[in-house]
N, C-alpha and C. Protein backbone atom coordinates (compact mmCIF):
# COMPACT_ATOMS: atom_id res chain seq x y z
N UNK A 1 8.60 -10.16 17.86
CA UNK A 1 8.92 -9.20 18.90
C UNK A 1 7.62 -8.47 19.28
N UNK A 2 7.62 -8.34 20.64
CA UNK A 2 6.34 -7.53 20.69
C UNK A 2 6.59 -5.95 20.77
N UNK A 3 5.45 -5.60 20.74
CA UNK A 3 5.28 -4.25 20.51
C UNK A 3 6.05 -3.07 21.76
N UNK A 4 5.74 -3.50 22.65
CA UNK A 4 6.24 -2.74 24.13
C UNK A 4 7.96 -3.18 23.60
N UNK A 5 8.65 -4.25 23.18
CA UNK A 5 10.13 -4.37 22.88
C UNK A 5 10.18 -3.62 21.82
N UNK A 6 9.98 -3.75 21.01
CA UNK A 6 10.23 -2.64 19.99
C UNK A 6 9.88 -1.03 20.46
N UNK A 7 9.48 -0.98 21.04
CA UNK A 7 9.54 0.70 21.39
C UNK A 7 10.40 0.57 22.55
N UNK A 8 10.80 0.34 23.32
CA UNK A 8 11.87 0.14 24.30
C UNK A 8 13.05 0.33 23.33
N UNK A 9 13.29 -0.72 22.43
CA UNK A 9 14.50 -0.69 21.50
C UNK A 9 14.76 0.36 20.61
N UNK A 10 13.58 0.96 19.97
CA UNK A 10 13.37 2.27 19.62
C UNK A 10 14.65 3.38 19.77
N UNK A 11 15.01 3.78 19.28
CA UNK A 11 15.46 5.40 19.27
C UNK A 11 14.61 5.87 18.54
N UNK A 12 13.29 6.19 17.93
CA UNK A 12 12.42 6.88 17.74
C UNK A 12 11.50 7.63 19.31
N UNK A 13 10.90 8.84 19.14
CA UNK A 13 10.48 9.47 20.43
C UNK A 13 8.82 8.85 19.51
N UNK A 14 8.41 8.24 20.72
CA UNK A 14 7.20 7.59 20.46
C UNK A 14 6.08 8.82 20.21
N UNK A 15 4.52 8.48 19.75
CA UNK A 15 3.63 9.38 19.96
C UNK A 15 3.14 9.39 19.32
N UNK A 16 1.31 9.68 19.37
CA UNK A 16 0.29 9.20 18.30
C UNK A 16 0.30 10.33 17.30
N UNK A 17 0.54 10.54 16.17
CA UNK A 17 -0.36 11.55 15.52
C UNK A 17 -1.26 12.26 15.73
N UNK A 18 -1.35 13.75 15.22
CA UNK A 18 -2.29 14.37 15.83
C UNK A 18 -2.91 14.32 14.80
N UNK A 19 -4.81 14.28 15.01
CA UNK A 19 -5.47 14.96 13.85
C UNK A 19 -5.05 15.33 13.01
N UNK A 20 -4.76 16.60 12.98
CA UNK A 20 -3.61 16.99 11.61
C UNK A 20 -3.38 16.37 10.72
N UNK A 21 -2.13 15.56 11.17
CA UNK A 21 -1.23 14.53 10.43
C UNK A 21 -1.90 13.37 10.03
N UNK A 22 -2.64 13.47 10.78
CA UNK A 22 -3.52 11.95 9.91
C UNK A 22 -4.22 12.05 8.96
N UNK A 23 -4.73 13.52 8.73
CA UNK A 23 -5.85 14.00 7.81
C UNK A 23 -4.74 14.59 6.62
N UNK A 24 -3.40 15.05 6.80
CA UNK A 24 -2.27 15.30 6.03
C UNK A 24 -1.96 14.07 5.28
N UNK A 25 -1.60 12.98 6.14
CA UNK A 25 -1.21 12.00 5.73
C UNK A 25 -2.43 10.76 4.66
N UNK A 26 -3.90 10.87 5.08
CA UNK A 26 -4.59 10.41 4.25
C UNK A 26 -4.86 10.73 3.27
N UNK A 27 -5.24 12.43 2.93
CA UNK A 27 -4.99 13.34 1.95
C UNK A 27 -4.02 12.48 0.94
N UNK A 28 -2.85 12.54 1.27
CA UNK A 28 -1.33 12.04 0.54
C UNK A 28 -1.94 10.41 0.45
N UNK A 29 -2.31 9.52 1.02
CA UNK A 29 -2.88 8.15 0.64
C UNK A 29 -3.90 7.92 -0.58
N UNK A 30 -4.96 9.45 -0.39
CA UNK A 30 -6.02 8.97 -1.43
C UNK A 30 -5.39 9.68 -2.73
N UNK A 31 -4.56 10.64 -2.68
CA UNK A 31 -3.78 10.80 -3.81
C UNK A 31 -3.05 10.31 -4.51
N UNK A 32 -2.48 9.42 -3.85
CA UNK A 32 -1.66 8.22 -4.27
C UNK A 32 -3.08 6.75 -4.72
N UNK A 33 -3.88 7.11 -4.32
CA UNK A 33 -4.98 5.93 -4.79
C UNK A 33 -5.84 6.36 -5.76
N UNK A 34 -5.61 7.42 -6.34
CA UNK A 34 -6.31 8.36 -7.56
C UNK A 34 -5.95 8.46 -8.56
N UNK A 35 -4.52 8.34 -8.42
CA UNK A 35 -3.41 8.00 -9.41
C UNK A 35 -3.11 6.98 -10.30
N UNK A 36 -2.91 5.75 -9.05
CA UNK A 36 -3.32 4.22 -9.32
C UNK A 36 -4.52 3.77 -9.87
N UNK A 37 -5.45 4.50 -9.56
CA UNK A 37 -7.08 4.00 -10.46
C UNK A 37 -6.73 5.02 -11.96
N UNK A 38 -6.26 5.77 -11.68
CA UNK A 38 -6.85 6.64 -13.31
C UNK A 38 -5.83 6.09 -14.20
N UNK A 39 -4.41 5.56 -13.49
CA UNK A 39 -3.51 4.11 -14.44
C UNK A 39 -4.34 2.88 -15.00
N UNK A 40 -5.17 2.68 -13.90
CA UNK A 40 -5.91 1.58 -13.72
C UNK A 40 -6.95 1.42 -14.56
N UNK A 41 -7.50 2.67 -14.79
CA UNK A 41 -8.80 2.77 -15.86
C UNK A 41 -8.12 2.79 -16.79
N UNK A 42 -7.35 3.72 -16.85
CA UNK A 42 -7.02 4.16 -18.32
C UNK A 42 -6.33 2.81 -19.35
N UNK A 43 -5.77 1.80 -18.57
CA UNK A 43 -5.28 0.34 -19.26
C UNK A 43 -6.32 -0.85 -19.01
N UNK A 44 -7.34 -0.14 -19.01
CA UNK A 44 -7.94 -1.27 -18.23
C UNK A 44 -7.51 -2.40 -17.33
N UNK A 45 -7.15 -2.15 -16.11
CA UNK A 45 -6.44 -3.30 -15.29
C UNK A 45 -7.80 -2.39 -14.11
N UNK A 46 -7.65 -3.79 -13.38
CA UNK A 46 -8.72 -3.73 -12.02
C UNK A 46 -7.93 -3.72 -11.08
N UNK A 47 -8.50 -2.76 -9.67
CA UNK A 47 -7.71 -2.98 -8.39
C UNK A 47 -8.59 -3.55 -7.67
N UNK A 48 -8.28 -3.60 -6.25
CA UNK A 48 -9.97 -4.11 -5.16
C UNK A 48 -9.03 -3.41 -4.26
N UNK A 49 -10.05 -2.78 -3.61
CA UNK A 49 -9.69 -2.14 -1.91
C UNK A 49 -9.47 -3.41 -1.21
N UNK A 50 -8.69 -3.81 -0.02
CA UNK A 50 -8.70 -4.40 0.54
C UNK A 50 -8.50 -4.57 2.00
N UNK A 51 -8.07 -5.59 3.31
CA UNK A 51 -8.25 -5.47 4.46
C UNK A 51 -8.82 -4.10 5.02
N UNK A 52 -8.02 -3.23 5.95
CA UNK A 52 -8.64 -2.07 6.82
C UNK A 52 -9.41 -0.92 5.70
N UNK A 53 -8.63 -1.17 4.48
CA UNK A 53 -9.17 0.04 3.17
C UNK A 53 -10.52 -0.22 3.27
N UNK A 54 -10.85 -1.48 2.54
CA UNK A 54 -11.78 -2.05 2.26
C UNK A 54 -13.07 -2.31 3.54
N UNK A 55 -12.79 -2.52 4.47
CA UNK A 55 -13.23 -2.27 6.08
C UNK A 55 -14.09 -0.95 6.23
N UNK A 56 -13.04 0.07 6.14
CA UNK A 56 -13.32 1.57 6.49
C UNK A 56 -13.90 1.66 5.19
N UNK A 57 -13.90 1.31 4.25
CA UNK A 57 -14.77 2.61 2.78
C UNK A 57 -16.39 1.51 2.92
N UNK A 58 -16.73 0.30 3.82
CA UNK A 58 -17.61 0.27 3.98
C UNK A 58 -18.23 0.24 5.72
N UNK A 59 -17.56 0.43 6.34
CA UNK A 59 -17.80 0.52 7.88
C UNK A 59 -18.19 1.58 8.42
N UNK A 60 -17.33 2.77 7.45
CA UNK A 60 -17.02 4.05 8.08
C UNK A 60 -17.10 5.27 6.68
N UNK A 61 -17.23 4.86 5.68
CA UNK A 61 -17.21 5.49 4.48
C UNK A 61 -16.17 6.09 4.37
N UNK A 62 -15.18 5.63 4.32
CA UNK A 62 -14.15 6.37 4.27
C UNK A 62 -12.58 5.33 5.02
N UNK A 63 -12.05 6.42 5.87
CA UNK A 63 -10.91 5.65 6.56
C UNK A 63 -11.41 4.85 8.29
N UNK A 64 -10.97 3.57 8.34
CA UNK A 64 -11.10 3.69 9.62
C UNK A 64 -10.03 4.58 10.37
N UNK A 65 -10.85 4.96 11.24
CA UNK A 65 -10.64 6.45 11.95
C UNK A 65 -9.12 6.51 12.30
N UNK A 66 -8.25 5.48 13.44
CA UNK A 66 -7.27 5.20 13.72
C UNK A 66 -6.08 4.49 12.31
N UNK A 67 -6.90 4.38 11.42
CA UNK A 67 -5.89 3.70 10.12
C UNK A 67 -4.97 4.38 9.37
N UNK A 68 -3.73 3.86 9.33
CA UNK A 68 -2.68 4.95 8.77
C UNK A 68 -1.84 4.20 7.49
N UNK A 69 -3.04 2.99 7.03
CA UNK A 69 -2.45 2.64 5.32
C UNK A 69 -3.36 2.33 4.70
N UNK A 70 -2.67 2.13 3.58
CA UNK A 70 -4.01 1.91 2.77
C UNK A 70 -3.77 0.59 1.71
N UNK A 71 -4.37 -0.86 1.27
CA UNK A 71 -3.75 -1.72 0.92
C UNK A 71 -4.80 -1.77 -0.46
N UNK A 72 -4.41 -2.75 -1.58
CA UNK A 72 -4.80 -2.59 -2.49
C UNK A 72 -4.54 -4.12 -3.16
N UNK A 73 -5.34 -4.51 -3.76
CA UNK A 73 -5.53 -6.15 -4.65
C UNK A 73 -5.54 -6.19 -5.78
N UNK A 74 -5.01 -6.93 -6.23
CA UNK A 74 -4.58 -6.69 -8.16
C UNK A 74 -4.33 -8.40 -8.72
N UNK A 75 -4.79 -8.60 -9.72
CA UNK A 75 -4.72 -10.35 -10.27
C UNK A 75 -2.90 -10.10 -10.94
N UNK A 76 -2.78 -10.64 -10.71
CA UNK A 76 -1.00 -11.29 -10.38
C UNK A 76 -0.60 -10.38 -11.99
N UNK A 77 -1.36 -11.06 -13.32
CA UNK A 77 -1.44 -10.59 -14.86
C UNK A 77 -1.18 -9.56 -14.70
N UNK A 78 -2.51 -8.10 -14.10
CA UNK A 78 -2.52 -6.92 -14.31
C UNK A 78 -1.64 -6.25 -13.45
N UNK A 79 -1.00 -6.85 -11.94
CA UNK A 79 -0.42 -6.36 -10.99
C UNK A 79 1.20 -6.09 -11.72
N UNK A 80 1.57 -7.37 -12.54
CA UNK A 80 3.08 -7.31 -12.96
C UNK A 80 3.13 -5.98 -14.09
N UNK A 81 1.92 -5.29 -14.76
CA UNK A 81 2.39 -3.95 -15.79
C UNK A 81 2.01 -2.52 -14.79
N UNK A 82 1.61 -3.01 -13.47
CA UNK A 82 1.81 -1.19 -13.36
C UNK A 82 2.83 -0.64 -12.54
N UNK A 83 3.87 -1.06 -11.92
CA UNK A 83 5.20 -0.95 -12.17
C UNK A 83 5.26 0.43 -13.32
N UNK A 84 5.41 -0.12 -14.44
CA UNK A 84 5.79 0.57 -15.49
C UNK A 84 4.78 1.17 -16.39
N UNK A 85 3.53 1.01 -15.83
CA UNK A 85 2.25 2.15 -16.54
C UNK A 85 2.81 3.37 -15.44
N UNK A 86 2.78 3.62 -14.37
CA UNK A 86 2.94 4.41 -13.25
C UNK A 86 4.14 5.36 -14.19
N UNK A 87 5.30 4.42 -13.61
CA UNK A 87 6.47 5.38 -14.66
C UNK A 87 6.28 5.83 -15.34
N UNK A 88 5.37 5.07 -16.70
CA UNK A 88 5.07 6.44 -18.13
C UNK A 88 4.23 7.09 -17.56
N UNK A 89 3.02 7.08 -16.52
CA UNK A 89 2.12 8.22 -16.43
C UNK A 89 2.62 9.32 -15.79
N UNK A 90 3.48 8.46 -14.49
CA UNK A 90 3.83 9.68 -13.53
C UNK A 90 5.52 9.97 -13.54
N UNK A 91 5.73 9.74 -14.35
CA UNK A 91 7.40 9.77 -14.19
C UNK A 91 7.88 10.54 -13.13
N UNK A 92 9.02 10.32 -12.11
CA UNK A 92 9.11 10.89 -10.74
C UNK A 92 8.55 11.05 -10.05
N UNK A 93 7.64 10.68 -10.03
CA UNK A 93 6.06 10.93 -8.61
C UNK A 93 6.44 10.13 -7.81
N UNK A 94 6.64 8.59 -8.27
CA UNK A 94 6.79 7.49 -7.25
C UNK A 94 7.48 6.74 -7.20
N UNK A 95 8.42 6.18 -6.21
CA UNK A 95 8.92 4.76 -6.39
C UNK A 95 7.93 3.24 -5.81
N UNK A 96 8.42 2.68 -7.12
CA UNK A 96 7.71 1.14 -6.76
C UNK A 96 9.02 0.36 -6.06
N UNK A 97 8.30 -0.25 -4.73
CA UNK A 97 9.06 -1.03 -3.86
C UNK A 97 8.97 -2.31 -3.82
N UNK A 98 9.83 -3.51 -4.33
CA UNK A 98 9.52 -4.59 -3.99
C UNK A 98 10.76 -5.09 -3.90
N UNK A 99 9.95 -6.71 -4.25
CA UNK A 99 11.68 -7.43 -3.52
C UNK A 99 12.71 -7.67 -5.07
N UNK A 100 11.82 -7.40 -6.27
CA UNK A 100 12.35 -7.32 -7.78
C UNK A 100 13.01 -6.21 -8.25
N UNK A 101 12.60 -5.04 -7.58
CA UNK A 101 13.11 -3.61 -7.66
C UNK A 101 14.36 -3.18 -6.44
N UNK A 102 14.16 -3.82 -5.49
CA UNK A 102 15.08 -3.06 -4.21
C UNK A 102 15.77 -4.70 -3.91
N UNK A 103 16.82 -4.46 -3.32
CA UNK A 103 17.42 -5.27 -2.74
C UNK A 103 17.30 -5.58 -0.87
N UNK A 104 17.21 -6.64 0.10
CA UNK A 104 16.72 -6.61 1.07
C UNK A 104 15.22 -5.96 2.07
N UNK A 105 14.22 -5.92 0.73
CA UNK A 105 13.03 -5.47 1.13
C UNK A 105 12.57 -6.82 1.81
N UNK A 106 12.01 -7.04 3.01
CA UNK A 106 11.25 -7.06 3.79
C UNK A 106 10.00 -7.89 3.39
N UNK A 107 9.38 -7.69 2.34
CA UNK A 107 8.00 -8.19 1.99
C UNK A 107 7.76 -8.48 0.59
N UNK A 108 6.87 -9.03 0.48
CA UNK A 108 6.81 -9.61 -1.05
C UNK A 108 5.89 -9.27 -1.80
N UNK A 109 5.47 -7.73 -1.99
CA UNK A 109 4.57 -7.02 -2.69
C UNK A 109 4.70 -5.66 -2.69
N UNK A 110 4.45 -4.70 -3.75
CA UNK A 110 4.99 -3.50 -4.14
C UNK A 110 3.99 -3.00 -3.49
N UNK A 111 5.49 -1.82 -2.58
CA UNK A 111 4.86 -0.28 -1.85
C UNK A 111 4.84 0.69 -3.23
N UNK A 112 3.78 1.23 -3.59
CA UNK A 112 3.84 2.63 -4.05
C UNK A 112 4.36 3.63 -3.52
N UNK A 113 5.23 4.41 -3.09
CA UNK A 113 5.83 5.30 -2.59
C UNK A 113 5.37 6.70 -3.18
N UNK A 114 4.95 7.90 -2.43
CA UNK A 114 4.72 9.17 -3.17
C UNK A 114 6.65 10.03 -2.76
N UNK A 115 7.42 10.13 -4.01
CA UNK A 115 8.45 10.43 -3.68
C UNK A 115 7.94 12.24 -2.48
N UNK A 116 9.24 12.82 -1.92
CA UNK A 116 8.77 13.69 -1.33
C UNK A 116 8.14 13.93 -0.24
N UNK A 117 7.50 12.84 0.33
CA UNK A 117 7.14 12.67 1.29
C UNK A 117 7.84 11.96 2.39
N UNK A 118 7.44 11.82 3.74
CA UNK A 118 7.80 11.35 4.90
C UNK A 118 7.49 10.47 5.93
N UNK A 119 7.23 9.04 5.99
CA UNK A 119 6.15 8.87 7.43
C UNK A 119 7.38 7.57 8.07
N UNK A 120 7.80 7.65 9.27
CA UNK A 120 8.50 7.10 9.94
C UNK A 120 7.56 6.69 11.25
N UNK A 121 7.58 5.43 11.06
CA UNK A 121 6.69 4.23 11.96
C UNK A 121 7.64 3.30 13.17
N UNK A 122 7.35 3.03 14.40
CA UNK A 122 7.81 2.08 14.81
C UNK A 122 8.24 0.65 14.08
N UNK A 123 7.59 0.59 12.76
CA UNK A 123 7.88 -0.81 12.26
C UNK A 123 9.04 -0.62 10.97
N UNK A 124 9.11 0.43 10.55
CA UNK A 124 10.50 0.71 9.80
C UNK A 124 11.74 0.96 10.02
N UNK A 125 12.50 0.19 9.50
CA UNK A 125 14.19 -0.28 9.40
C UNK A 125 14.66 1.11 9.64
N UNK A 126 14.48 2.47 8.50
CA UNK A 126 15.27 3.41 8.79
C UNK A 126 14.36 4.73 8.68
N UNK A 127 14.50 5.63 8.49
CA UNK A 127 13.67 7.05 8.43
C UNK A 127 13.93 7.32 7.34
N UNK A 128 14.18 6.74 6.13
CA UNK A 128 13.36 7.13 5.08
C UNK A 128 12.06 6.67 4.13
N UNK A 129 11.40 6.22 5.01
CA UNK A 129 10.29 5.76 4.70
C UNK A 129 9.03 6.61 4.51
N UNK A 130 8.52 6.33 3.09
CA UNK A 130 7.76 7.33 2.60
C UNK A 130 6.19 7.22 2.77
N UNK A 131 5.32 8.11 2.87
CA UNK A 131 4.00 7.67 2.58
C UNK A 131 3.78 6.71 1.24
N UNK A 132 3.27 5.33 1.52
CA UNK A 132 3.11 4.37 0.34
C UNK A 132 1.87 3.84 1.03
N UNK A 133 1.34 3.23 -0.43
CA UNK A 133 -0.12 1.95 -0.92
C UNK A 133 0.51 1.16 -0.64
N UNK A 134 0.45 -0.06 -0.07
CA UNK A 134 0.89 -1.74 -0.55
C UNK A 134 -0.21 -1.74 -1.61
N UNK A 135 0.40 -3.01 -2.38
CA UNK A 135 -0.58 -3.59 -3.28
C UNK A 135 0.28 -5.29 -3.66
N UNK A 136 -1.44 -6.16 -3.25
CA UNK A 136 -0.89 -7.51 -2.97
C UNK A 136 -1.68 -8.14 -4.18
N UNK A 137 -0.35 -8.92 -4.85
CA UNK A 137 -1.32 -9.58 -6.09
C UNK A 137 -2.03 -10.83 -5.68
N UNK A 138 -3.45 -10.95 -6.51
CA UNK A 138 -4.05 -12.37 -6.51
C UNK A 138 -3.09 -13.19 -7.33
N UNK A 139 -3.21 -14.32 -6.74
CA UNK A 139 -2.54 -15.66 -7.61
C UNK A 139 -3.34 -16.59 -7.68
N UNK A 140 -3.04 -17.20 -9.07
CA UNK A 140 -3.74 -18.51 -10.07
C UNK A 140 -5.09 -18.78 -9.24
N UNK A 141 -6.04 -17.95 -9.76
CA UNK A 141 -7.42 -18.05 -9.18
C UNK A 141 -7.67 -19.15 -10.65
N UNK A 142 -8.25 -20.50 -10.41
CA UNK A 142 -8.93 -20.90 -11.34
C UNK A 142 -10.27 -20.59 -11.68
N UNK A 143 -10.33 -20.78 -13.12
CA UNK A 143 -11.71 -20.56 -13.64
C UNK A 143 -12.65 -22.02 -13.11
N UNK A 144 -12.29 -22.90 -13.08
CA UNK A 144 -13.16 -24.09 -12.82
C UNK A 144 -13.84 -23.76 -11.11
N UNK A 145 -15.21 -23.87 -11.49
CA UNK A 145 -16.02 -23.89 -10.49
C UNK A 145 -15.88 -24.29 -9.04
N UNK A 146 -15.21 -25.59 -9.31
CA UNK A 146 -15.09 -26.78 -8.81
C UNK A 146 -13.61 -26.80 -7.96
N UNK A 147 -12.61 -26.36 -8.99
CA UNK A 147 -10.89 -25.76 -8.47
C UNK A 147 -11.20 -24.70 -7.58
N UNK A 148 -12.30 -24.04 -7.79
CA UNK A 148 -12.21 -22.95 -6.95
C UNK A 148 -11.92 -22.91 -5.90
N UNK A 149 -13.22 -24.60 -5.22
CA UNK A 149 -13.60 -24.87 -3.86
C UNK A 149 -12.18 -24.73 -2.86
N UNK A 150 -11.04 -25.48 -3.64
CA UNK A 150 -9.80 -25.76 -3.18
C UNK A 150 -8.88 -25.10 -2.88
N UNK A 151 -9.29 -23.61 -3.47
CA UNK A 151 -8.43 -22.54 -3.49
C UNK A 151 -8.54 -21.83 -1.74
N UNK A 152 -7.65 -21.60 -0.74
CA UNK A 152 -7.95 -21.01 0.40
C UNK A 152 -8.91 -20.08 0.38
């Protein structure tokens, strides 16, 4: 569907964010990505910034300017325990969203959710959609040099 149909179809009142809210709303992103690393250190598991994140923290030092998510890369191993490092660290802070946890989700990799919060997008099903991280796991990266080549 394109974009002009979906806002036509819309019952949302369209409209960009102001300054403000974007600097509200990133605030609430890198908090939620401060969280996830100090899980992250503290078990030793690795993340990687990735697409527009990863873009903007070297394009722009920071966010690209117009960007309103933030995505995150994890090896498939370390991606399946923080689910449940999160819970013991942050108990109630967040819900983890996926298609193993929720029923009829949409996508096939866990939203971090900061409970408490709010952000309703042209591309979400209903209005309770929260400020969240995606985070997309790597899969079966081989060690062979050679397997690598083959890997996309």
């Amino acid at each position: 569907m394109r974009l002009t149909d979906l806002i036509l179809k819309s019952k949302l009142t369209v409209r960009e964010i102001t300054p403000q809210e974007s600097s509200k709303l990133k605030f609430v992103l890198l908090e939620i990505y401060s969280d996830i690393l100090k899980v992250c250190k503290k078990n030793k598991l690795t993340c990687f910034l990735a697409g527009g994140s990863c873009l903007g923290a070297i394009r722009h030092n920071g966010f690209i300017p117009w960007d309103d998510d933030f995505d995150l890369l994890m090896l498939r191993q370390e991606y399946d325990k923080l689910p449940q490092l999160l819970e013991n660290e942050y108990k109630g802070k967040y819900n983890v969203i996926s298609p193993v946890t929720s029923s009829n989700v949409p996508y096939a990799f866990y939203k971090i959710e900061k409970i408490g919060t709010k952000l309703v997008t042209l591309y979400d099903s209903d209005e309770t959609s929260r400020i969240a991280i995606d985070i997309f796991p790597i899969e079966s990266i081989p060690s062979n040099k050679i397997a690598k080549l083959f890997v996309g």
